[in-house]
PDB file of N, CA and C in Angstrom:
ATOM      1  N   UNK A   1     146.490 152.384 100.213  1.00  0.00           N
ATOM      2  CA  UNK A   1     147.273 152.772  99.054  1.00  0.00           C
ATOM      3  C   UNK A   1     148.614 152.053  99.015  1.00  0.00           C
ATOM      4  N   UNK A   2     149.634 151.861  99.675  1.00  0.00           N
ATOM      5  CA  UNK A   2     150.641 151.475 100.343  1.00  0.00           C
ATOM      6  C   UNK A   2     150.780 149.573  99.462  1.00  0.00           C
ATOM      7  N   UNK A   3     149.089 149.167 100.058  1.00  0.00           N
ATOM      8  CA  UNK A   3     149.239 147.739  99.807  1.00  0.00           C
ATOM      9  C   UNK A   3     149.309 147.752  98.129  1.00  0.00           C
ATOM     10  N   UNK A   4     148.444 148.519  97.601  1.00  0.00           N
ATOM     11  CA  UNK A   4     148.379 148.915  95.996  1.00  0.00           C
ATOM     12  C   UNK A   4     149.613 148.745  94.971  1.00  0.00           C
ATOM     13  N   UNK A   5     150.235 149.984  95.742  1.00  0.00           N
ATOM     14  CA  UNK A   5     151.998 149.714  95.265  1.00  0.00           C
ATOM     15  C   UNK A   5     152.685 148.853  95.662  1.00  0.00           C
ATOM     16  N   UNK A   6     152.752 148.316  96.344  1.00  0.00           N
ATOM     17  CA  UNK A   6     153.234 146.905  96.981  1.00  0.00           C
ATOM     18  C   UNK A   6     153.201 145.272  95.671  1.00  0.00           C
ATOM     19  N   UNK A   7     151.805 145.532  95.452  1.00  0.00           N
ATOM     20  CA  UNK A   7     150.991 144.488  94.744  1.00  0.00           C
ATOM     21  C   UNK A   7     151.263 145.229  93.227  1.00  0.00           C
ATOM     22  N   UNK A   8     151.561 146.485  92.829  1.00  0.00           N
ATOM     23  CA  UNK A   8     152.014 146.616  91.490  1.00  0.00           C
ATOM     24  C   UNK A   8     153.190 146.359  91.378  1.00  0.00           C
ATOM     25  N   UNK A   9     154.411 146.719  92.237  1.00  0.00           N
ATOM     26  CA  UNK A   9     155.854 146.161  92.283  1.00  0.00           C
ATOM     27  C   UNK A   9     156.026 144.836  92.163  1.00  0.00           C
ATOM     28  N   UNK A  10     154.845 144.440  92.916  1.00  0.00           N
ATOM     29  CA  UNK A  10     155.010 141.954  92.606  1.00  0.00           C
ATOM     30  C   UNK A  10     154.890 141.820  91.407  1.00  0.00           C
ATOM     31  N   UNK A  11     154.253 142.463  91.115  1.00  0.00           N
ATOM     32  CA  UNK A  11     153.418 141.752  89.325  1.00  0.00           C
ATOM     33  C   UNK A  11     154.426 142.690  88.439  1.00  0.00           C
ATOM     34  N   UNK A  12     155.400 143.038  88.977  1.00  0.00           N
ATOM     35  CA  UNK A  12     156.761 143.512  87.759  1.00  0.00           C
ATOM     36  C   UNK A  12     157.282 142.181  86.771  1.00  0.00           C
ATOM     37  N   UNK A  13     157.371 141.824  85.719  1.00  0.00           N
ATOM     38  CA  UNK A  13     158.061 140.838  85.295  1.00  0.00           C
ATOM     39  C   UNK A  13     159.247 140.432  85.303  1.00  0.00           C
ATOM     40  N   UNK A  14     160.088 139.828  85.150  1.00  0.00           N
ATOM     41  CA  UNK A  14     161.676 139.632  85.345  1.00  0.00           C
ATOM     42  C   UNK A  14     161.662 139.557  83.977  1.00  0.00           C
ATOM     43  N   UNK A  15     163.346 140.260  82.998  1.00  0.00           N
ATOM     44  CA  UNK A  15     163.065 140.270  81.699  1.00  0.00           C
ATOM     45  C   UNK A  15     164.401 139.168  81.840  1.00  0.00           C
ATOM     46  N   UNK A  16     163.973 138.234  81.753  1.00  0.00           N
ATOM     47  CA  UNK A  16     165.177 136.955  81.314  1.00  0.00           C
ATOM     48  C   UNK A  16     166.668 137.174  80.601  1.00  0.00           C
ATOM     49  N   UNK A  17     167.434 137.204  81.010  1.00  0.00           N
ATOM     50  CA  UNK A  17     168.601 137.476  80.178  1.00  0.00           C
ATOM     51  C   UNK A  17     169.275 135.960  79.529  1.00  0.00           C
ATOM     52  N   UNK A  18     169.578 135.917  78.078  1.00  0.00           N
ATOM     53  CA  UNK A  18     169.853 135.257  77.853  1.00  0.00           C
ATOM     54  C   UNK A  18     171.808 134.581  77.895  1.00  0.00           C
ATOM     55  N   UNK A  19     171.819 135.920  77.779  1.00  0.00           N
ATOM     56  CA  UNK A  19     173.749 135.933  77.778  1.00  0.00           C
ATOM     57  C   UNK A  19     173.944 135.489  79.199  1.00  0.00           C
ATOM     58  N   UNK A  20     173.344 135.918  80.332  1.00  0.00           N
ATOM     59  CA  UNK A  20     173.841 135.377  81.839  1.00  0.00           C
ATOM     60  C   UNK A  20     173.362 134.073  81.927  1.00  0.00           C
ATOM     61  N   UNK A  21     172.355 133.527  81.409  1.00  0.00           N
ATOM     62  CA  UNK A  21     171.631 132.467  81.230  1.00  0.00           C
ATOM     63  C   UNK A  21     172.869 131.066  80.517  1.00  0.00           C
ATOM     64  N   UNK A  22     173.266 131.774  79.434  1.00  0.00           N
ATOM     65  CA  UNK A  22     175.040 130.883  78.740  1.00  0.00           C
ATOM     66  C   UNK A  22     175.775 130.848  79.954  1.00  0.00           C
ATOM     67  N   UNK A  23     176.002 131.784  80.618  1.00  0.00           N
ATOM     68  CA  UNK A  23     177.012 131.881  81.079  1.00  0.00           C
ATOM     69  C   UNK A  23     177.116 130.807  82.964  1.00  0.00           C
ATOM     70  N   UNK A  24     175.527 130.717  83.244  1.00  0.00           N
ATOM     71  CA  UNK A  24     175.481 129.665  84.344  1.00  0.00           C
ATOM     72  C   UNK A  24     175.405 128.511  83.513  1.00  0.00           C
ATOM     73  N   UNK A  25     174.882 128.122  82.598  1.00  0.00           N
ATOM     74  CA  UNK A  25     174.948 127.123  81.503  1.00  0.00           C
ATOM     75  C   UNK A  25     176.223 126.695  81.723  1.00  0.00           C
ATOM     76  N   UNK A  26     176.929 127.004  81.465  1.00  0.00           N
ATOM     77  CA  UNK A  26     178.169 126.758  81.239  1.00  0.00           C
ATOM     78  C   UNK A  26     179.184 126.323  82.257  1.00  0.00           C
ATOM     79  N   UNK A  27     178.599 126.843  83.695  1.00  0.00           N
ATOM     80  CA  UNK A  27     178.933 126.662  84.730  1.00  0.00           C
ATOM     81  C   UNK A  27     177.857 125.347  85.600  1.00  0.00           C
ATOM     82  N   UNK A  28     176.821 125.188  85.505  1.00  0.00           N
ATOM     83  CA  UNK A  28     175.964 124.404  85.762  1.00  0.00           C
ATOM     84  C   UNK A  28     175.906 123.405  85.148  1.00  0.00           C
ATOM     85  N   UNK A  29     175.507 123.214  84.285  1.00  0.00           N
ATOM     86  CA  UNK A  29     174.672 122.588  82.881  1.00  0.00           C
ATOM     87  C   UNK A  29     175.870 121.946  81.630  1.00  0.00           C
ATOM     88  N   UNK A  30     176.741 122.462  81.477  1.00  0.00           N
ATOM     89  CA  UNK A  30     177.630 122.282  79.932  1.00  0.00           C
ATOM     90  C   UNK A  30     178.184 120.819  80.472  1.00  0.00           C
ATOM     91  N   UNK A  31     178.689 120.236  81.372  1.00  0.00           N
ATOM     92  CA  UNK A  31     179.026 119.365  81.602  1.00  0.00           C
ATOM     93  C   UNK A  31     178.220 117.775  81.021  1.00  0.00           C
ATOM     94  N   UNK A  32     176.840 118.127  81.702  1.00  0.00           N
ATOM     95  CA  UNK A  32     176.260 116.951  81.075  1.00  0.00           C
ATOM     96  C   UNK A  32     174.783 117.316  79.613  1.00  0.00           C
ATOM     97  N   UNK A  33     175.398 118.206  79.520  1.00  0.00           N
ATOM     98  CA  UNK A  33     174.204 118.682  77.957  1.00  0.00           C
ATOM     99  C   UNK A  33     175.599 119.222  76.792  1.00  0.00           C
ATOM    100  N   UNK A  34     175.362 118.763  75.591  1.00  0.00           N
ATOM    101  CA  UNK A  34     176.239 119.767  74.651  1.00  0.00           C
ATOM    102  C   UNK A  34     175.018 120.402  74.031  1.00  0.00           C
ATOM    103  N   UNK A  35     175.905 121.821  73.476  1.00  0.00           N
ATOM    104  CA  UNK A  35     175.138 123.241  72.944  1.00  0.00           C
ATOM    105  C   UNK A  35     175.393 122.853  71.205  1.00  0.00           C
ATOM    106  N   UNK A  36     176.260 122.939  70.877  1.00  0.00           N
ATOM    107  CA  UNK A  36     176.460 122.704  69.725  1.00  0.00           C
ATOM    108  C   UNK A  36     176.939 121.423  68.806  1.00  0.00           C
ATOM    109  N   UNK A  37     176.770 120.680  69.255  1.00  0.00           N
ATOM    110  CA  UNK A  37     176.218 119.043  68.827  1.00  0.00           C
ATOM    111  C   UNK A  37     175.680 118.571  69.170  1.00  0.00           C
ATOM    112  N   UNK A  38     175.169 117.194  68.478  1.00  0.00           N
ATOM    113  CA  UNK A  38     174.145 116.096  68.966  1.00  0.00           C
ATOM    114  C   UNK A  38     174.812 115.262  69.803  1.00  0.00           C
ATOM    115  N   UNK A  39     176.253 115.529  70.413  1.00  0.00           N
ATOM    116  CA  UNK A  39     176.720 114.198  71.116  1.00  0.00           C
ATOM    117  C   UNK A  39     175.906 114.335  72.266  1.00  0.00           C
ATOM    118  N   UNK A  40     175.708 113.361  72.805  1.00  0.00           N
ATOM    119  CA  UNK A  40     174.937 113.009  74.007  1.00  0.00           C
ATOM    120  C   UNK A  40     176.026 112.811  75.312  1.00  0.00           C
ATOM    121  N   UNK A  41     176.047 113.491  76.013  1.00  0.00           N
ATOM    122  CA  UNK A  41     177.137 113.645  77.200  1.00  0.00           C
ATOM    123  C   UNK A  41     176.067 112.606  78.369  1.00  0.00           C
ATOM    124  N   UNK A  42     176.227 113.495  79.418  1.00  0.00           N
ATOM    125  CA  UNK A  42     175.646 112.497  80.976  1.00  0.00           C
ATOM    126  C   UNK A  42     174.007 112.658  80.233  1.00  0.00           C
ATOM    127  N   UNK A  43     174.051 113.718  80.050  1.00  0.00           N
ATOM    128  CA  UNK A  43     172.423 114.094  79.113  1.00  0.00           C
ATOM    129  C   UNK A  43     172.249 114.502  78.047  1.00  0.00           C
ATOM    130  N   UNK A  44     171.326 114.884  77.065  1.00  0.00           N
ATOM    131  CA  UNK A  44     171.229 114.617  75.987  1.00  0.00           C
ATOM    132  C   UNK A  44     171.442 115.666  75.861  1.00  0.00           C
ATOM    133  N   UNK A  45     172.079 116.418  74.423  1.00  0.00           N
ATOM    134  CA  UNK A  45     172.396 117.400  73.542  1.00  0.00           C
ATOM    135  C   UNK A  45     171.304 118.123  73.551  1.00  0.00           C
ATOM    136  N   UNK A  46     171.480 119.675  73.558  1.00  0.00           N
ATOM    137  CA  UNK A  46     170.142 120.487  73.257  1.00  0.00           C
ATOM    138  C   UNK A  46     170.425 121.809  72.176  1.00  0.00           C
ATOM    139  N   UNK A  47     170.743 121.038  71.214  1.00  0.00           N
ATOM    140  CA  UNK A  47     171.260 121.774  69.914  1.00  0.00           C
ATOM    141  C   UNK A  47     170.415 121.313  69.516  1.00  0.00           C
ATOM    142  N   UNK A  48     169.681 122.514  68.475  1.00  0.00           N
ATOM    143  CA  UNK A  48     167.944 122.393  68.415  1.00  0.00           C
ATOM    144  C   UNK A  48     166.794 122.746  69.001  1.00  0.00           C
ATOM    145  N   UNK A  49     167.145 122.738  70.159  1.00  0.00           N
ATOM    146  CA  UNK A  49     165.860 123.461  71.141  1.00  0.00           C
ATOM    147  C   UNK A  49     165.327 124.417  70.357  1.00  0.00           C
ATOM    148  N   UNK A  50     165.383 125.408  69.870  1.00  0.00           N
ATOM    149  CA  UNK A  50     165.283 126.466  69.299  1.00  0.00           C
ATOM    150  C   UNK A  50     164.028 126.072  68.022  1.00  0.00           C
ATOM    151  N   UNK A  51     163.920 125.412  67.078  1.00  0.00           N
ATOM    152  CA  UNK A  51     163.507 124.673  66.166  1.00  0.00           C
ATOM    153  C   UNK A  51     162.046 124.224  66.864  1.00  0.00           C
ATOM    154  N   UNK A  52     162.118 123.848  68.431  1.00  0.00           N
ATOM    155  CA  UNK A  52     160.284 123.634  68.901  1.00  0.00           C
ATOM    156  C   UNK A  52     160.476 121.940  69.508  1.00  0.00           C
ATOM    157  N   UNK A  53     161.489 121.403  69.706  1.00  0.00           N
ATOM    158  CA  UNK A  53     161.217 120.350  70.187  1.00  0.00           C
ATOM    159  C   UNK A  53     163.038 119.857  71.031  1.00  0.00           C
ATOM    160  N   UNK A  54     162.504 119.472  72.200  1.00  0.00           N
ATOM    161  CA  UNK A  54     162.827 119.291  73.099  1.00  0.00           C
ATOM    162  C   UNK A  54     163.430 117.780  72.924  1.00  0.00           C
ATOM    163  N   UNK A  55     164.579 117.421  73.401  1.00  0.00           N
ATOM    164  CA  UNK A  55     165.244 115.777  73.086  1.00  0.00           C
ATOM    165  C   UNK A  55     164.302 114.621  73.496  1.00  0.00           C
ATOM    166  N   UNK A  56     163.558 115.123  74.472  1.00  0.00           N
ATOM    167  CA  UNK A  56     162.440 114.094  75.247  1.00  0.00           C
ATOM    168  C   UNK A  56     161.444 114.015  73.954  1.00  0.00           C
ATOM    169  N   UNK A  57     161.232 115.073  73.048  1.00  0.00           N
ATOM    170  CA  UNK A  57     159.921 115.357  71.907  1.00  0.00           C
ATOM    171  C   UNK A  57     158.474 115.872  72.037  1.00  0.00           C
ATOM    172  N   UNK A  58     158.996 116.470  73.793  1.00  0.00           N
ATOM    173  CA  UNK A  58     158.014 117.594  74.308  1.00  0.00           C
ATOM    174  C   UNK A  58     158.240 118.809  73.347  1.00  0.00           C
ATOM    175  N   UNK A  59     157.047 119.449  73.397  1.00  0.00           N
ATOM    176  CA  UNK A  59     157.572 120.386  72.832  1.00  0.00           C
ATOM    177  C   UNK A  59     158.709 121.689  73.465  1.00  0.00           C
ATOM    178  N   UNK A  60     159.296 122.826  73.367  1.00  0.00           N
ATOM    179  CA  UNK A  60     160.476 123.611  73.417  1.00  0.00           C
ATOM    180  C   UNK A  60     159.538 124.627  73.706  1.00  0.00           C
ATOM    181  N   UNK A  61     159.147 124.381  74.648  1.00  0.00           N
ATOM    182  CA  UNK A  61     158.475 125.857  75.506  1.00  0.00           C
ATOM    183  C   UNK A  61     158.785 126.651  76.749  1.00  0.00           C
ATOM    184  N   UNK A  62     158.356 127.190  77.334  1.00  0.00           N
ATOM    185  CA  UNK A  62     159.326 127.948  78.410  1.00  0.00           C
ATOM    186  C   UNK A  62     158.926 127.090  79.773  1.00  0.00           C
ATOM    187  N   UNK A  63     157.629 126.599  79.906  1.00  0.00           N
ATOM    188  CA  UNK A  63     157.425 126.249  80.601  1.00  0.00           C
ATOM    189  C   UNK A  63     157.462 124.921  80.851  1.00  0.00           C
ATOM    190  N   UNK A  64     158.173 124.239  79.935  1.00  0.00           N
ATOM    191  CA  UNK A  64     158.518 122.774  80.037  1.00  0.00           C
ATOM    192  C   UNK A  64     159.955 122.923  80.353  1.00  0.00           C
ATOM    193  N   UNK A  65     160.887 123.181  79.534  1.00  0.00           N
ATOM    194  CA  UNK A  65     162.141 123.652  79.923  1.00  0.00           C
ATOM    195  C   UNK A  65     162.181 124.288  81.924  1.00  0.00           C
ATOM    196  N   UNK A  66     161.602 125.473  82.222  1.00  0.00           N
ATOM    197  CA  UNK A  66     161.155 125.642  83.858  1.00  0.00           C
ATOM    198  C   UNK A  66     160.818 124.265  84.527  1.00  0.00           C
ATOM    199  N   UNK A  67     160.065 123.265  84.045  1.00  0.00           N
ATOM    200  CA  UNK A  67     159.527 122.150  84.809  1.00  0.00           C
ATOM    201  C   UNK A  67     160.900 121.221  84.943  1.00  0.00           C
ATOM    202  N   UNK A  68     161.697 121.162  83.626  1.00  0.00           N
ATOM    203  CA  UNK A  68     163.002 120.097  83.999  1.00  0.00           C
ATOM    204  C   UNK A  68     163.775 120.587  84.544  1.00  0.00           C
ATOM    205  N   UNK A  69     164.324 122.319  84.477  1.00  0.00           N
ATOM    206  CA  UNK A  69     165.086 122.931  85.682  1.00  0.00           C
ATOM    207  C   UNK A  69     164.398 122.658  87.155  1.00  0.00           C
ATOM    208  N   UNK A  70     163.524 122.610  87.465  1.00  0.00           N
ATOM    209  CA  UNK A  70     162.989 122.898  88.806  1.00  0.00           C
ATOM    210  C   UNK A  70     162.865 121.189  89.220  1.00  0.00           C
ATOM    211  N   UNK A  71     162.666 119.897  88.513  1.00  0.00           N
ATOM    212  CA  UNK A  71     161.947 119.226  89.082  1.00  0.00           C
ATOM    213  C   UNK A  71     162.718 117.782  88.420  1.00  0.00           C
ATOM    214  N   UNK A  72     164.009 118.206  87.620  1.00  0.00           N
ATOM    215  CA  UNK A  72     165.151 117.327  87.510  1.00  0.00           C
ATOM    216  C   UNK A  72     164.352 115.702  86.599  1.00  0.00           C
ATOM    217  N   UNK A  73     164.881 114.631  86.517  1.00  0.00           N
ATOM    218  CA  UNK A  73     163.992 113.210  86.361  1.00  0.00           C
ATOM    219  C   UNK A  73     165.041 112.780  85.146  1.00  0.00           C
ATOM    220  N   UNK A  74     164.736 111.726  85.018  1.00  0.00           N
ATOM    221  CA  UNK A  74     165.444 111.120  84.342  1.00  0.00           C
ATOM    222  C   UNK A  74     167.450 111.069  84.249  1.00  0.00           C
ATOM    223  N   UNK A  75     167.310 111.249  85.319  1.00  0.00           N
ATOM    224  CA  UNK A  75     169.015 111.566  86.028  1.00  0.00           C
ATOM    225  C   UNK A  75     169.289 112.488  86.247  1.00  0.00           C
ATOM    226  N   UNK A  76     168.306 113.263  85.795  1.00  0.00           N
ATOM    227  CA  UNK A  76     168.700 115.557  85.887  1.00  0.00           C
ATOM    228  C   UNK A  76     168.955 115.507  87.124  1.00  0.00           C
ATOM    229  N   UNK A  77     169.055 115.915  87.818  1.00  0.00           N
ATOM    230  CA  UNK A  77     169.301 116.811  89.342  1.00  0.00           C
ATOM    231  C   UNK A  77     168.069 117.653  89.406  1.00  0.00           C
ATOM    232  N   UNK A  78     167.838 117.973  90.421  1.00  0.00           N
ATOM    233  CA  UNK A  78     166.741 118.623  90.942  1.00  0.00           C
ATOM    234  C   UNK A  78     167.073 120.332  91.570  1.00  0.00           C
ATOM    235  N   UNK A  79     166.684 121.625  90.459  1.00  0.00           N
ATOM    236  CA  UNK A  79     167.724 122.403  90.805  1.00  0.00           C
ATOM    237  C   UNK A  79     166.398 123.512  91.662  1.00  0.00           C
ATOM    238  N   UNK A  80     165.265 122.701  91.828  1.00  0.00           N
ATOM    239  CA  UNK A  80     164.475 124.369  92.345  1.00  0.00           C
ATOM    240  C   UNK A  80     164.432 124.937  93.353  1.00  0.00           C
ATOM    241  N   UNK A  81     165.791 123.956  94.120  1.00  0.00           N
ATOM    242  CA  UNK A  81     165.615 125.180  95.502  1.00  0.00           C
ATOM    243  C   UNK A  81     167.867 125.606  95.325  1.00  0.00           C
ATOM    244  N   UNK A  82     167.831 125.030  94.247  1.00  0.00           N
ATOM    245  CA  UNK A  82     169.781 125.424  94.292  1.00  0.00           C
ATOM    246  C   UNK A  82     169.780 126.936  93.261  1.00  0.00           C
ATOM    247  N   UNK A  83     168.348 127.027  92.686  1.00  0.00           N
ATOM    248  CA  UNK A  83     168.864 128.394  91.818  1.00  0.00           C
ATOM    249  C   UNK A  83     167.965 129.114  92.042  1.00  0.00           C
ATOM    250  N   UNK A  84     167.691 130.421  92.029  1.00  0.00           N
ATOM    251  CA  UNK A  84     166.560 131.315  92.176  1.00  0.00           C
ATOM    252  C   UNK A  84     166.106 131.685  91.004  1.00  0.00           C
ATOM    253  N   UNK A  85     165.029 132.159  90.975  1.00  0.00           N
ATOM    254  CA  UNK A  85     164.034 132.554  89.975  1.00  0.00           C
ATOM    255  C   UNK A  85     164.434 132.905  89.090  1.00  0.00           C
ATOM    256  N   UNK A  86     165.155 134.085  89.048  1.00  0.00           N
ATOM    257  CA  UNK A  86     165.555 134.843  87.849  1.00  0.00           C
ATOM    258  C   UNK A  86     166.805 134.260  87.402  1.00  0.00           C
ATOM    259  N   UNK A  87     167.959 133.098  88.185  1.00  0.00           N
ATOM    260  CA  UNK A  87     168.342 132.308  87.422  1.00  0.00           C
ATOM    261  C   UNK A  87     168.024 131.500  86.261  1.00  0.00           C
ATOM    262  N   UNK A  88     166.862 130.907  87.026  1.00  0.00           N
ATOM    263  CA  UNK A  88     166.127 129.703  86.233  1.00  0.00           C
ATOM    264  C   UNK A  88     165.733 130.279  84.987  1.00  0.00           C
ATOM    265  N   UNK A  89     165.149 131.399  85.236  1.00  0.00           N
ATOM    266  CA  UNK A  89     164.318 132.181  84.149  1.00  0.00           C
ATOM    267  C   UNK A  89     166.044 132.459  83.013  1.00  0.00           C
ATOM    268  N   UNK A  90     166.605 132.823  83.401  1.00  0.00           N
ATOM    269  CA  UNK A  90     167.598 133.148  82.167  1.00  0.00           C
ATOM    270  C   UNK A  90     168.390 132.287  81.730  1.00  0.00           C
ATOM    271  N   UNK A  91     168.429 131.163  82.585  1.00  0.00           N
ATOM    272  CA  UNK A  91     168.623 129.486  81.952  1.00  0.00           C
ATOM    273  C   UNK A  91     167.346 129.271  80.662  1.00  0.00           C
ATOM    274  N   UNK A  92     166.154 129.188  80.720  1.00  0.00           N
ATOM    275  CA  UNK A  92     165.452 129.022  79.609  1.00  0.00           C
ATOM    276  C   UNK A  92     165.801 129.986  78.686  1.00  0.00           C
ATOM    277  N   UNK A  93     165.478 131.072  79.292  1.00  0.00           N
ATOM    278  CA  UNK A  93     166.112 132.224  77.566  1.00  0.00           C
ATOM    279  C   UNK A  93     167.504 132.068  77.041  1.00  0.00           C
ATOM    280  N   UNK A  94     168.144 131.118  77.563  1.00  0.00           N
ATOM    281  CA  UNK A  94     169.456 130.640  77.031  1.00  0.00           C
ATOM    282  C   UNK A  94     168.745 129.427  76.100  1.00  0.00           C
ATOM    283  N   UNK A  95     168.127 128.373  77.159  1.00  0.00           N
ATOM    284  CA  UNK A  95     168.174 127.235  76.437  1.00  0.00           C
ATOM    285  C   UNK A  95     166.930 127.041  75.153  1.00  0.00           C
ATOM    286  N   UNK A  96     166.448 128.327  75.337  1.00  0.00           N
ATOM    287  CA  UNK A  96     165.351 128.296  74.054  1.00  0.00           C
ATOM    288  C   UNK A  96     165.966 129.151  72.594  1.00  0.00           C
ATOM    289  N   UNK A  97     167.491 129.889  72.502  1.00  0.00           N
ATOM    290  CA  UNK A  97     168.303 130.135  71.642  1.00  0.00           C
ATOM    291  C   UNK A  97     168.470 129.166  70.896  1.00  0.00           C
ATOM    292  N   UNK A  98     169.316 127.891  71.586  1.00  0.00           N
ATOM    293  CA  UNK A  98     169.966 126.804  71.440  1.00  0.00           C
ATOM    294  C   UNK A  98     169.659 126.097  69.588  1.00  0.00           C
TER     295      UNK A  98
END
């Protein structure tokens, strides 16, 4: 029984926050992305995300957005062992506002 509840507590979801999500944005991220223009800083602007397409012209999904947090490329930094889960996770529900 023990293992039961164990294995229903894992499979809890994390509910993404988007406001804490701005707010490492901002601390992480604002430097080389702008939120509210197209200027292109160290990286490209992600004003628009929101709309379904991504600056690369992937599409603006959660799990593409997760793949460039975690796995960096094209000059990104590589953040999947500098932020934890439920960071990452409220970095996308930020950056899918945008």
């Amino acid at each position: 029984m023990k293992t039961l509840v164990l294995f229903a507590l894992s499979a809890v979801a994390y509910a993404a926050d988007p406001a804490a999500g701005k707010a490492l944005f901002e601390k992480k991220c604002g430097i080389c992305h702008a939120t509210e223009s197209s200027e292109r800083r160290i990286g490209p602007a992600l004003k628009g995300v929101k709309d379904g397409s991504l600056p690369s012209h992937r599409d603006a999904t959660h799990d593409a957005i997760l793949q460039k947090i975690e796995n960096g490329g094209g000059g990104m930094p590589v953040f999947r062992d500098l932020l934890k889960q439920e960071q990452k996770e409220d970095l996308v529900a930020y950056v899918l506002t945008l």
